[in-house]
PDB file of N, CA and C in Angstrom:
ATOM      1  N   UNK A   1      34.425 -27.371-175.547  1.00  0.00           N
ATOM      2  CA  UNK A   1      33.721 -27.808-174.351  1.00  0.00           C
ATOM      3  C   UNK A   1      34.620 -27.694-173.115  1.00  0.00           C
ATOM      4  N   UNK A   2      35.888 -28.101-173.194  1.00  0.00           N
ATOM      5  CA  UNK A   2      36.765 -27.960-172.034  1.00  0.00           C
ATOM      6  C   UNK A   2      36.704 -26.510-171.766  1.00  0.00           C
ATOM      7  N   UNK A   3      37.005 -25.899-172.463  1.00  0.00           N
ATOM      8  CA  UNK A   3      37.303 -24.558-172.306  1.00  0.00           C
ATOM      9  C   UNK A   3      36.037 -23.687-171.170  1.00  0.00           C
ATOM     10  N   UNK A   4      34.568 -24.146-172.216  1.00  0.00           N
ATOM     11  CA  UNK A   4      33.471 -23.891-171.267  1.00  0.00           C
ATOM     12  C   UNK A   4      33.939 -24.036-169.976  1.00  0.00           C
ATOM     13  N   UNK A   5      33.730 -25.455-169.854  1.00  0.00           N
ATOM     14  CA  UNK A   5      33.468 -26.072-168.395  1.00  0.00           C
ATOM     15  C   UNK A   5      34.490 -25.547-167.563  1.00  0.00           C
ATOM     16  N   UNK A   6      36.352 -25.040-167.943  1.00  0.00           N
ATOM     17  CA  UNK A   6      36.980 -25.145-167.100  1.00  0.00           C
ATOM     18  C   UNK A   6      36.448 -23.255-166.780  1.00  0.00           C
ATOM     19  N   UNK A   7      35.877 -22.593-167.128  1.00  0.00           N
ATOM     20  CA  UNK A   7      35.587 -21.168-167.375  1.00  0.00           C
ATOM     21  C   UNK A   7      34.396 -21.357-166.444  1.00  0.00           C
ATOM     22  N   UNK A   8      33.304 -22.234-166.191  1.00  0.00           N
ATOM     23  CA  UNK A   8      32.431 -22.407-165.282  1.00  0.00           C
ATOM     24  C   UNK A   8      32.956 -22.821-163.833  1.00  0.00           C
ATOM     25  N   UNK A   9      33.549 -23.587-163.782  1.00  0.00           N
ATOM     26  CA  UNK A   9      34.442 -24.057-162.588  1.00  0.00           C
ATOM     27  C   UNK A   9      35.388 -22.579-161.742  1.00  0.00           C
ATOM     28  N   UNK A  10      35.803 -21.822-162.740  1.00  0.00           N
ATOM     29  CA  UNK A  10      36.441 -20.640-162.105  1.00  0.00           C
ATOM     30  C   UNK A  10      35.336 -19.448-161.770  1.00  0.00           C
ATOM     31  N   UNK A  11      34.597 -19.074-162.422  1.00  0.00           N
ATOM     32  CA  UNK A  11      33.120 -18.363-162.492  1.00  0.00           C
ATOM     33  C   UNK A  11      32.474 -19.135-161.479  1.00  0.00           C
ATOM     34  N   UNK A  12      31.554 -20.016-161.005  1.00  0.00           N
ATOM     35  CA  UNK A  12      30.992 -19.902-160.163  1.00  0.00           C
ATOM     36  C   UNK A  12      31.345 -21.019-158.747  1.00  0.00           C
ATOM     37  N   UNK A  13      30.701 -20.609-157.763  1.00  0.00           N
ATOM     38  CA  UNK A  13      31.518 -20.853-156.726  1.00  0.00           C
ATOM     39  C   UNK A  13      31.162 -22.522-156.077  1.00  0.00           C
ATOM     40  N   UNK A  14      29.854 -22.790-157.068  1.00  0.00           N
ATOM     41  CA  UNK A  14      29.832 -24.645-156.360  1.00  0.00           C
ATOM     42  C   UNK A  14      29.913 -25.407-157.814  1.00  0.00           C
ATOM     43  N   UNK A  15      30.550 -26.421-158.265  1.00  0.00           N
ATOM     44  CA  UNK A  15      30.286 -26.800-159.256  1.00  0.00           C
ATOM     45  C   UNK A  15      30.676 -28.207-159.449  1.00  0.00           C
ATOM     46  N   UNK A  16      29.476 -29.256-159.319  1.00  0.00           N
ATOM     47  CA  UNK A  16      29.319 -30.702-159.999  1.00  0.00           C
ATOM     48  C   UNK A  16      29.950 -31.137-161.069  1.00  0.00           C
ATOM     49  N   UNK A  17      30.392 -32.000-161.276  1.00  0.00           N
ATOM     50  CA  UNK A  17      30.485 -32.671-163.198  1.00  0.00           C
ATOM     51  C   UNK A  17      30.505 -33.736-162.617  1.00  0.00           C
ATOM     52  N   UNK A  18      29.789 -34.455-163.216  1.00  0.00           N
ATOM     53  CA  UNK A  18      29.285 -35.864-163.147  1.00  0.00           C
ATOM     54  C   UNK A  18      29.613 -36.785-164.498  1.00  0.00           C
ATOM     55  N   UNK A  19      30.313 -37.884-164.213  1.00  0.00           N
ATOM     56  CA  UNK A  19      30.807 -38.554-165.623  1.00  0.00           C
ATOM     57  C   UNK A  19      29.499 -39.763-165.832  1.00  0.00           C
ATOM     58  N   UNK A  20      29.489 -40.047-166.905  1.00  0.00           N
ATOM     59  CA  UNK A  20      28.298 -41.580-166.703  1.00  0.00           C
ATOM     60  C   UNK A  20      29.002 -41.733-168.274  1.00  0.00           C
ATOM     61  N   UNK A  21      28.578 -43.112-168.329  1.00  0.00           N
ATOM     62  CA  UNK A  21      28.907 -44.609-168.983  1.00  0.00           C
ATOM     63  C   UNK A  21      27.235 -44.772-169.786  1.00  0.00           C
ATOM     64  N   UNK A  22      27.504 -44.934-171.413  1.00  0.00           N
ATOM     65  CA  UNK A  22      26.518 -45.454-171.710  1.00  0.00           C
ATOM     66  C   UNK A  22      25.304 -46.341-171.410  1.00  0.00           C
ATOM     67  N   UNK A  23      26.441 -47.431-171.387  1.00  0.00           N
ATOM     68  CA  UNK A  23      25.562 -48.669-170.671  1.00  0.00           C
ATOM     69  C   UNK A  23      25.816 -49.084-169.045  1.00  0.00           C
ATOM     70  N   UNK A  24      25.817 -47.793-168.312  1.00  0.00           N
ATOM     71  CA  UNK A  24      26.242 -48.626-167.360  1.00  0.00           C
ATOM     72  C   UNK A  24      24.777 -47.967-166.182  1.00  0.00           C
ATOM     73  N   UNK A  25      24.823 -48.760-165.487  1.00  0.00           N
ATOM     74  CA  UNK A  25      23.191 -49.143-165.111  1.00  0.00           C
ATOM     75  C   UNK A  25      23.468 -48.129-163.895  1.00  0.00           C
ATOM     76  N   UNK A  26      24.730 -48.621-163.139  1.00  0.00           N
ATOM     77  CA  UNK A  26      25.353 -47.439-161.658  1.00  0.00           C
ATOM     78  C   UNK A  26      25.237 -46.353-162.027  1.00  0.00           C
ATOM     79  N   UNK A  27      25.221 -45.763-163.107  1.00  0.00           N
ATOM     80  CA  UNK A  27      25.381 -44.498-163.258  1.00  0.00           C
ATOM     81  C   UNK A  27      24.054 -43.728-163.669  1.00  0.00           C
ATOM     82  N   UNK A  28      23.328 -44.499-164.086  1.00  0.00           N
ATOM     83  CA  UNK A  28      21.529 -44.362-164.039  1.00  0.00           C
ATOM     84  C   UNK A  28      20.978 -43.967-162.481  1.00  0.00           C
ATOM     85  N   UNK A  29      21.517 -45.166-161.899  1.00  0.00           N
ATOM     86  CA  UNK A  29      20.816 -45.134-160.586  1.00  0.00           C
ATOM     87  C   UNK A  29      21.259 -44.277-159.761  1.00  0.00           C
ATOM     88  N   UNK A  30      22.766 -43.446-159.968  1.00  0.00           N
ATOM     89  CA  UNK A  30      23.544 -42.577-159.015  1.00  0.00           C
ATOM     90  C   UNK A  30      23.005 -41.335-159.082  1.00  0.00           C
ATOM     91  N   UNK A  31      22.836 -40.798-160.392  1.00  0.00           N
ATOM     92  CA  UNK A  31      23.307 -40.046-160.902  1.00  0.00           C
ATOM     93  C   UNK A  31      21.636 -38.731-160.534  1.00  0.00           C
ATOM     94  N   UNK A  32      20.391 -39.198-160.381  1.00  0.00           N
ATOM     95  CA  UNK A  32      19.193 -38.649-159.772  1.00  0.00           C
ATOM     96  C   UNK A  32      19.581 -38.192-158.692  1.00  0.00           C
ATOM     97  N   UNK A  33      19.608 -39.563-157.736  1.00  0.00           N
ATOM     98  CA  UNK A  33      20.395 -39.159-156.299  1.00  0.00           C
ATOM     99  C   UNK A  33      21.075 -37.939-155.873  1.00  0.00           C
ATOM    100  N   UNK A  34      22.402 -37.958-156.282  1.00  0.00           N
ATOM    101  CA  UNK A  34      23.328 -36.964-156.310  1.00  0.00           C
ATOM    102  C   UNK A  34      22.495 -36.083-156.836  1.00  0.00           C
ATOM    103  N   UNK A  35      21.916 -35.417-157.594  1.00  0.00           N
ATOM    104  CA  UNK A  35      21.264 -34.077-158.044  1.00  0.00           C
ATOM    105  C   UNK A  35      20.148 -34.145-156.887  1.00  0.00           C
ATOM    106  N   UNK A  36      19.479 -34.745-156.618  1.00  0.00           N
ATOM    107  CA  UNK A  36      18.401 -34.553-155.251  1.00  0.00           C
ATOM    108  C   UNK A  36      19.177 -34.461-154.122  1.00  0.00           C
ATOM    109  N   UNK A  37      20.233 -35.212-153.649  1.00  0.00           N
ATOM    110  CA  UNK A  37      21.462 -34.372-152.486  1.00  0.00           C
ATOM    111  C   UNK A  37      21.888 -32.799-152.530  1.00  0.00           C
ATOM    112  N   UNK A  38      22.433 -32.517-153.744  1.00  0.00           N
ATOM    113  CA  UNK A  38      22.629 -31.478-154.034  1.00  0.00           C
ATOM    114  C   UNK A  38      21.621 -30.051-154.072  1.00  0.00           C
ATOM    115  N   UNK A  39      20.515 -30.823-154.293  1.00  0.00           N
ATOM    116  CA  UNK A  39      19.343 -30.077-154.427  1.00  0.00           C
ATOM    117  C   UNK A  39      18.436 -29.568-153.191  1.00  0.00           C
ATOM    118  N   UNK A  40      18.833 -30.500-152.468  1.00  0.00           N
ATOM    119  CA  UNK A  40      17.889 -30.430-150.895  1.00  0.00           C
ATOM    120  C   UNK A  40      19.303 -29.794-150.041  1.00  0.00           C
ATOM    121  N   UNK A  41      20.353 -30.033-149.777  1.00  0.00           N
ATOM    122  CA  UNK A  41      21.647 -30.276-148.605  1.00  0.00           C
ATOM    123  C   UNK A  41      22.299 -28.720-149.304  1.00  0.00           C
ATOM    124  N   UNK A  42      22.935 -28.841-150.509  1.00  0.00           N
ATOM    125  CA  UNK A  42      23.693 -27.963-151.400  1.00  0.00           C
ATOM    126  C   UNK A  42      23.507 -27.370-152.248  1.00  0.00           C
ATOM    127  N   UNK A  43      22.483 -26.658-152.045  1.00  0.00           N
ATOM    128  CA  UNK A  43      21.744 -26.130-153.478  1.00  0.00           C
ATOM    129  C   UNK A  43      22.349 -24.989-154.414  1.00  0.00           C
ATOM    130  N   UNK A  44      23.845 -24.378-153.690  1.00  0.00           N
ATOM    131  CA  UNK A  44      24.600 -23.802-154.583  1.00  0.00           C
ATOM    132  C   UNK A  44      25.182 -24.011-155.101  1.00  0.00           C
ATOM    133  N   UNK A  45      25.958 -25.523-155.711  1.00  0.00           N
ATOM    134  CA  UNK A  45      26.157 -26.002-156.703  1.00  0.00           C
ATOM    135  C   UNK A  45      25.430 -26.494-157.777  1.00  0.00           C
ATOM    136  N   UNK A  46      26.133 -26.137-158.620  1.00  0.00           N
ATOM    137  CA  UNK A  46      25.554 -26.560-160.304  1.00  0.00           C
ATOM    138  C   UNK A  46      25.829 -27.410-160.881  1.00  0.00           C
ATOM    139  N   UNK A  47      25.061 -28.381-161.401  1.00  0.00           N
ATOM    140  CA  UNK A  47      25.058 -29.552-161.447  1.00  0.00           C
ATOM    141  C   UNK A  47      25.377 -29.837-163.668  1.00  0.00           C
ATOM    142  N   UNK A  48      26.463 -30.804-163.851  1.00  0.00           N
ATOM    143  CA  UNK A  48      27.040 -30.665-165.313  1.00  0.00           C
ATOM    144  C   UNK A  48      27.028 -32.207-165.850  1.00  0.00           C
ATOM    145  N   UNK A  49      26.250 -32.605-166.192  1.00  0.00           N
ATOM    146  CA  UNK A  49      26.405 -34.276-166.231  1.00  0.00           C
ATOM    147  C   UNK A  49      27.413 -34.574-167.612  1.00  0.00           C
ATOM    148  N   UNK A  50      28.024 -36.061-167.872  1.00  0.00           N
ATOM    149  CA  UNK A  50      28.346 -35.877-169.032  1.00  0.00           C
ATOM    150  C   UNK A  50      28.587 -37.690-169.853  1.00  0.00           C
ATOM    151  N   UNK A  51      27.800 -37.576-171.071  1.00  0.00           N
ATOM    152  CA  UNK A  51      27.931 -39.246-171.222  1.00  0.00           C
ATOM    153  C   UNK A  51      29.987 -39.518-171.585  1.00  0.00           C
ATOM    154  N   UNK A  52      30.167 -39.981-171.210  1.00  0.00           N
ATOM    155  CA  UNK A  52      31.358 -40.366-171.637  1.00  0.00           C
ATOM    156  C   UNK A  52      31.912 -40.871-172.973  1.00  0.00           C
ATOM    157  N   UNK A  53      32.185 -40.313-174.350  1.00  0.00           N
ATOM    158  CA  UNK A  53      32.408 -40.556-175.379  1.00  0.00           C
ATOM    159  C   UNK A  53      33.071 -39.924-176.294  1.00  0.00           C
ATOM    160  N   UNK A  54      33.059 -39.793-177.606  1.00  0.00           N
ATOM    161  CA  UNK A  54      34.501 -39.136-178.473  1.00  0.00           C
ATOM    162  C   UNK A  54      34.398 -37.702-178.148  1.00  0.00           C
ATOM    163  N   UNK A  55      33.454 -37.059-177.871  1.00  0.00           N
ATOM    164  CA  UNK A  55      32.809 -35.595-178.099  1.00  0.00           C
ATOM    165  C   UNK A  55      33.764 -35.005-176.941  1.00  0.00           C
ATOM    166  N   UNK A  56      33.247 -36.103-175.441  1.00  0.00           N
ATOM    167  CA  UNK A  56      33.552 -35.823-174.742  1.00  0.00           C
ATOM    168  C   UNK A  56      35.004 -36.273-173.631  1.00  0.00           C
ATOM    169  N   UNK A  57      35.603 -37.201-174.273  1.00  0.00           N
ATOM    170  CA  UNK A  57      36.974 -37.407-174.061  1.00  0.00           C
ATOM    171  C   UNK A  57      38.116 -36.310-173.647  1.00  0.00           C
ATOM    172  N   UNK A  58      38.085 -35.896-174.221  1.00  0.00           N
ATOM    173  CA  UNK A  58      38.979 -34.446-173.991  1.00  0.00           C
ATOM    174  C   UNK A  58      38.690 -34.066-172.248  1.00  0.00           C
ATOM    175  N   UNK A  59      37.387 -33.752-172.267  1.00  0.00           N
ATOM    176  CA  UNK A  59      36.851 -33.397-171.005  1.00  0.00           C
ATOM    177  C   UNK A  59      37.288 -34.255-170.218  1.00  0.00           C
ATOM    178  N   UNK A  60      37.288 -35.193-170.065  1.00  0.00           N
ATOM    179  CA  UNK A  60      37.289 -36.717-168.842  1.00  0.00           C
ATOM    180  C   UNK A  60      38.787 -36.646-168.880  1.00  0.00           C
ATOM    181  N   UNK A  61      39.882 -36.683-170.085  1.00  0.00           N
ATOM    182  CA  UNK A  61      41.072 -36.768-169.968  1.00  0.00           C
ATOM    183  C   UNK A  61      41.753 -35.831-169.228  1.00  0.00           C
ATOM    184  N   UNK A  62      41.234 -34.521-169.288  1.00  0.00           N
ATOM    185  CA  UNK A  62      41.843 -32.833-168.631  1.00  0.00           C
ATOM    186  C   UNK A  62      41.825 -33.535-167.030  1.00  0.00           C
ATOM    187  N   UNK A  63      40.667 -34.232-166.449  1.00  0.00           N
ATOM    188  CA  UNK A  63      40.223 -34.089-165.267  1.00  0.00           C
ATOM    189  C   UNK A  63      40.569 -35.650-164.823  1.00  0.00           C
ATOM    190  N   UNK A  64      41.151 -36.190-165.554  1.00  0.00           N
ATOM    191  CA  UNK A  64      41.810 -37.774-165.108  1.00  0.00           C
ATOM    192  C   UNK A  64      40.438 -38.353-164.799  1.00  0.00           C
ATOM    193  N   UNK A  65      39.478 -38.426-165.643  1.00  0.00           N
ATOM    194  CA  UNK A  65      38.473 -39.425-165.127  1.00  0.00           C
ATOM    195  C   UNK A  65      38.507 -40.643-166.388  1.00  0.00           C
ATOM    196  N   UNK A  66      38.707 -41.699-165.964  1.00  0.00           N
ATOM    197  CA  UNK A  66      38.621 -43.019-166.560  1.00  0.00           C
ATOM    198  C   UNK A  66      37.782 -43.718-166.299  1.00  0.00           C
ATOM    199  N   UNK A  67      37.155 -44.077-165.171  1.00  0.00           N
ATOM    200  CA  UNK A  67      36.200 -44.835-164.679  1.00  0.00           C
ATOM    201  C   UNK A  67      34.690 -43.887-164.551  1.00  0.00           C
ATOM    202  N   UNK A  68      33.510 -45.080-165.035  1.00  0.00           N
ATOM    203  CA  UNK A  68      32.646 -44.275-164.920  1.00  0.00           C
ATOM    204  C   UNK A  68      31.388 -45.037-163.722  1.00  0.00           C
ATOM    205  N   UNK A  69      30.887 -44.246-162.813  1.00  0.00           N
ATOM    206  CA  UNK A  69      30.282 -42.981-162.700  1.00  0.00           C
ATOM    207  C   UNK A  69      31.783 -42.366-161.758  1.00  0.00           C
ATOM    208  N   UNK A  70      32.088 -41.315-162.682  1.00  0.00           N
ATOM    209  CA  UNK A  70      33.053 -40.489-161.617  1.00  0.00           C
ATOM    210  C   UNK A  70      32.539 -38.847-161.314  1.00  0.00           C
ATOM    211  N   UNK A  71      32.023 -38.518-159.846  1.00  0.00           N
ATOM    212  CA  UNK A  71      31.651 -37.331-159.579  1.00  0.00           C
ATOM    213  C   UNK A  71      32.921 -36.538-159.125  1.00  0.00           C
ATOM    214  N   UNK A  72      32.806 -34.934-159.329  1.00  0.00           N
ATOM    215  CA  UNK A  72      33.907 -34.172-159.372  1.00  0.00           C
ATOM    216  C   UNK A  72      32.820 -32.968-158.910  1.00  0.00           C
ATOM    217  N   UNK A  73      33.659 -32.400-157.424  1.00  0.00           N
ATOM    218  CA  UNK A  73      33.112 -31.317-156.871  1.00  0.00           C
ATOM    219  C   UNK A  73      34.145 -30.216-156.672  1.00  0.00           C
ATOM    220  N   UNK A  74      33.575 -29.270-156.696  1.00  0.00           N
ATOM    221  CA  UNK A  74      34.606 -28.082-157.071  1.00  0.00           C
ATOM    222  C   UNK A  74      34.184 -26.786-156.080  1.00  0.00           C
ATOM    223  N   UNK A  75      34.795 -25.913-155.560  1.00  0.00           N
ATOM    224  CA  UNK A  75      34.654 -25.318-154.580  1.00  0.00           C
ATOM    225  C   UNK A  75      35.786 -24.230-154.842  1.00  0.00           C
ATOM    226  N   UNK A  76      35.128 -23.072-155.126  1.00  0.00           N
ATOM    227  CA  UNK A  76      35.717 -21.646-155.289  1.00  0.00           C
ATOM    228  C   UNK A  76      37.183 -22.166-155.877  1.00  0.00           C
ATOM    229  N   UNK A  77      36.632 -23.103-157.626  1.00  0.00           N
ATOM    230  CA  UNK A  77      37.563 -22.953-158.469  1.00  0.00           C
ATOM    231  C   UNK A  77      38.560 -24.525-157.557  1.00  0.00           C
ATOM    232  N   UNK A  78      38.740 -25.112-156.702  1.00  0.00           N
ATOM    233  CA  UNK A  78      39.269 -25.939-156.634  1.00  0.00           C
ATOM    234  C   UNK A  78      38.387 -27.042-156.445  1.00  0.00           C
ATOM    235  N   UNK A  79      39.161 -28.288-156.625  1.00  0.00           N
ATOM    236  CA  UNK A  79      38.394 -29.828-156.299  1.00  0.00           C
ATOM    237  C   UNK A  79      38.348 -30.461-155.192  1.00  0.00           C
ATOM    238  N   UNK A  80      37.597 -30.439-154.576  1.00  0.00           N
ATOM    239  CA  UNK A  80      37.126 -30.528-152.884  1.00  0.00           C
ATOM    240  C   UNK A  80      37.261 -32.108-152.479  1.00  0.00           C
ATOM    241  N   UNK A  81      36.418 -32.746-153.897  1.00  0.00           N
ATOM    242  CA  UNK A  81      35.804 -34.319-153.766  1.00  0.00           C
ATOM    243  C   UNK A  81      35.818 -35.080-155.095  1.00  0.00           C
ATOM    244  N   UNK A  82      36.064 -36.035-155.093  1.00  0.00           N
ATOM    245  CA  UNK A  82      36.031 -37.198-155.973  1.00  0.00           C
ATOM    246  C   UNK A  82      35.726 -38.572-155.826  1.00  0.00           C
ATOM    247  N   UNK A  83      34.496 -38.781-156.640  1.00  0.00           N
ATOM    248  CA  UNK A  83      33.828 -40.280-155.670  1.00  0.00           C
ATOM    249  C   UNK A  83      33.595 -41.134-157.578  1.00  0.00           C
ATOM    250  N   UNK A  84      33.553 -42.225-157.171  1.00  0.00           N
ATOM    251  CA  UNK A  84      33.024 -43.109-157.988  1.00  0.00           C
ATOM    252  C   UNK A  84      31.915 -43.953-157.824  1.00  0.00           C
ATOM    253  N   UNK A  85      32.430 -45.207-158.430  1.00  0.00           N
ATOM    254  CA  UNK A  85      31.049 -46.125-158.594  1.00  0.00           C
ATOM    255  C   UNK A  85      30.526 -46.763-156.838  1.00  0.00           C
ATOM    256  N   UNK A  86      31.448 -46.928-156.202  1.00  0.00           N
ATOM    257  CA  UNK A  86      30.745 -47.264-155.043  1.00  0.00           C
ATOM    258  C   UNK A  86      30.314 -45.955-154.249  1.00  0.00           C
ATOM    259  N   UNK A  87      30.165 -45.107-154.547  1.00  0.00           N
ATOM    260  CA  UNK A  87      29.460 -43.761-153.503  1.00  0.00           C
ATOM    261  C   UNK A  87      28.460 -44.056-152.720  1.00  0.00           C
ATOM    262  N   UNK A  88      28.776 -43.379-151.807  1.00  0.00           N
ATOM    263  CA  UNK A  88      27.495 -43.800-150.655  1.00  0.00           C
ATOM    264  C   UNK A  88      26.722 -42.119-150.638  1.00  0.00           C
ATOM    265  N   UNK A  89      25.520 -42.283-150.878  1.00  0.00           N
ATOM    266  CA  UNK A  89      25.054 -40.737-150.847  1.00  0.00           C
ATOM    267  C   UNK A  89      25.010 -40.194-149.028  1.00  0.00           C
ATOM    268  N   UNK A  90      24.878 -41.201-148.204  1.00  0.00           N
ATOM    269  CA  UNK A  90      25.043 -40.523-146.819  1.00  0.00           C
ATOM    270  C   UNK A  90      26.506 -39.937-146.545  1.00  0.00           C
ATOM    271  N   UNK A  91      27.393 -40.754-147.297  1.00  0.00           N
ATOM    272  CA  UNK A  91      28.946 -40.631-147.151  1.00  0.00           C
ATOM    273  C   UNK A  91      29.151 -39.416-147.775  1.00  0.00           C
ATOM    274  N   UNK A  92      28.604 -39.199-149.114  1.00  0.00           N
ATOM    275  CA  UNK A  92      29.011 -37.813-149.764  1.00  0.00           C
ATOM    276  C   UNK A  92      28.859 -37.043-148.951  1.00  0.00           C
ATOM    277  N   UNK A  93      27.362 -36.878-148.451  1.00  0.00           N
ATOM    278  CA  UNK A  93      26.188 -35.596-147.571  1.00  0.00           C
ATOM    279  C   UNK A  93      27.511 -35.489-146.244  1.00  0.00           C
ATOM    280  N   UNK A  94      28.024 -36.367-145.978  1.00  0.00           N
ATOM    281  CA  UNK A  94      29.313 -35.893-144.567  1.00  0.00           C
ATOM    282  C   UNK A  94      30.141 -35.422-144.875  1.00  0.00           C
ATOM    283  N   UNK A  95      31.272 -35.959-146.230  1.00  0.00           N
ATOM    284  CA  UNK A  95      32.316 -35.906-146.443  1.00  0.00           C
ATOM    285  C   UNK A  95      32.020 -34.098-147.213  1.00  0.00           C
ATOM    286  N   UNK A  96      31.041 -33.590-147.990  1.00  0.00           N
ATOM    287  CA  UNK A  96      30.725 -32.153-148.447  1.00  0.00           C
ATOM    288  C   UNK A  96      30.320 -31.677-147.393  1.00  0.00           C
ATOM    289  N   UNK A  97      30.047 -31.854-146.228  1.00  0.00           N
ATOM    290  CA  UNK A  97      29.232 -30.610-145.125  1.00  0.00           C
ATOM    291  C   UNK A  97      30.015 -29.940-145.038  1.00  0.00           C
ATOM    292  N   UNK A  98      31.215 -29.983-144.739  1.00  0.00           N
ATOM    293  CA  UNK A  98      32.207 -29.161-143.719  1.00  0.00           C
ATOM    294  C   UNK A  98      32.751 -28.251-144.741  1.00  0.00           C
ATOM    295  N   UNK A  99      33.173 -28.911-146.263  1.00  0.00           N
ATOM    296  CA  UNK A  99      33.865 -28.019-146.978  1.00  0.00           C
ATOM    297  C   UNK A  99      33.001 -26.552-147.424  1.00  0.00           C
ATOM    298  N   UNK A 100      31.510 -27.474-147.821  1.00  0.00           N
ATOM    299  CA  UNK A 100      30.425 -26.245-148.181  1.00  0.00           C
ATOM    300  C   UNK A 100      30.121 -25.489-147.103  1.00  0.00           C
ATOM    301  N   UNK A 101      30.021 -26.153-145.782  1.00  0.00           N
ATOM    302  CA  UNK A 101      29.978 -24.841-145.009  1.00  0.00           C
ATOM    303  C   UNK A 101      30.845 -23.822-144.383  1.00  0.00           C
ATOM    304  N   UNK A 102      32.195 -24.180-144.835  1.00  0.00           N
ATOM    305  CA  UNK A 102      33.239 -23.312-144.979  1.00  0.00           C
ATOM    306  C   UNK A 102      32.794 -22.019-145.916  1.00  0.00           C
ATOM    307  N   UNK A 103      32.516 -22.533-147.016  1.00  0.00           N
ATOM    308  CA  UNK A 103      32.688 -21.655-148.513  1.00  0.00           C
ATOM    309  C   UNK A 103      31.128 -20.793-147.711  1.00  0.00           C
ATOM    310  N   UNK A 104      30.125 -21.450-147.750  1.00  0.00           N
ATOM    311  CA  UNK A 104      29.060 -20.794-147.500  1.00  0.00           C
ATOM    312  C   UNK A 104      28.660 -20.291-146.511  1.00  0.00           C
ATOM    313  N   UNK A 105      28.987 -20.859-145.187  1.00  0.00           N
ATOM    314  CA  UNK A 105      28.744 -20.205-143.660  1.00  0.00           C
ATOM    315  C   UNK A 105      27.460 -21.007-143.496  1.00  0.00           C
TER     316      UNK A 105
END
């Protein structure tokens, strides 16, 4: 799975991973959001969700994510942004304009 994902991240040029928590309720409620931001504002990123567990440990460890909901944005192969459980979706939509409209024009 690492291998995938880090092979998607270099291959294409917008790319999401989204961490979420079994039971954790923030990451229910974030996690629509952010794909409807992305979907309306940024629609050239690709969106990778992932529950957090044995399967997927490896993954979260490569990318230092411990805490969950942790979003990870990626931009022609590098990491642009990193937000967690308090994200503000107006805050994301500012803090991504400038980088995506670098990459994209």
């Amino acid at each position: 799975m690492l291998s995938k994902i880090t092979h998607i991240i270099q291959e294409q040029a917008a790319v999401a991973l989204y961490f979420k928590g079994a039971r954790c309720s923030v990451c229910e409620v974030l996690e629509p959001k952010i794909k409807e931001l992305l979907a309306a504002d940024f629609s050239k990123f690709s969106f990778h969700s992932f529950l957090q567990n044995e399967e997927t440990a490896p993954l979260a460890a490569h990318f230092s994510v411990f805490n969950a909901p942790t979003l990870l944005l990626f931009l022609e192969g590098k990491e642009v942004l990193r937000t967690g459980k308090n994200t503000s979706i107006s805050q994301l939509r500012s803090q991504l304009a400038r980088p995506y409209e670098i990459c994209f024009g």
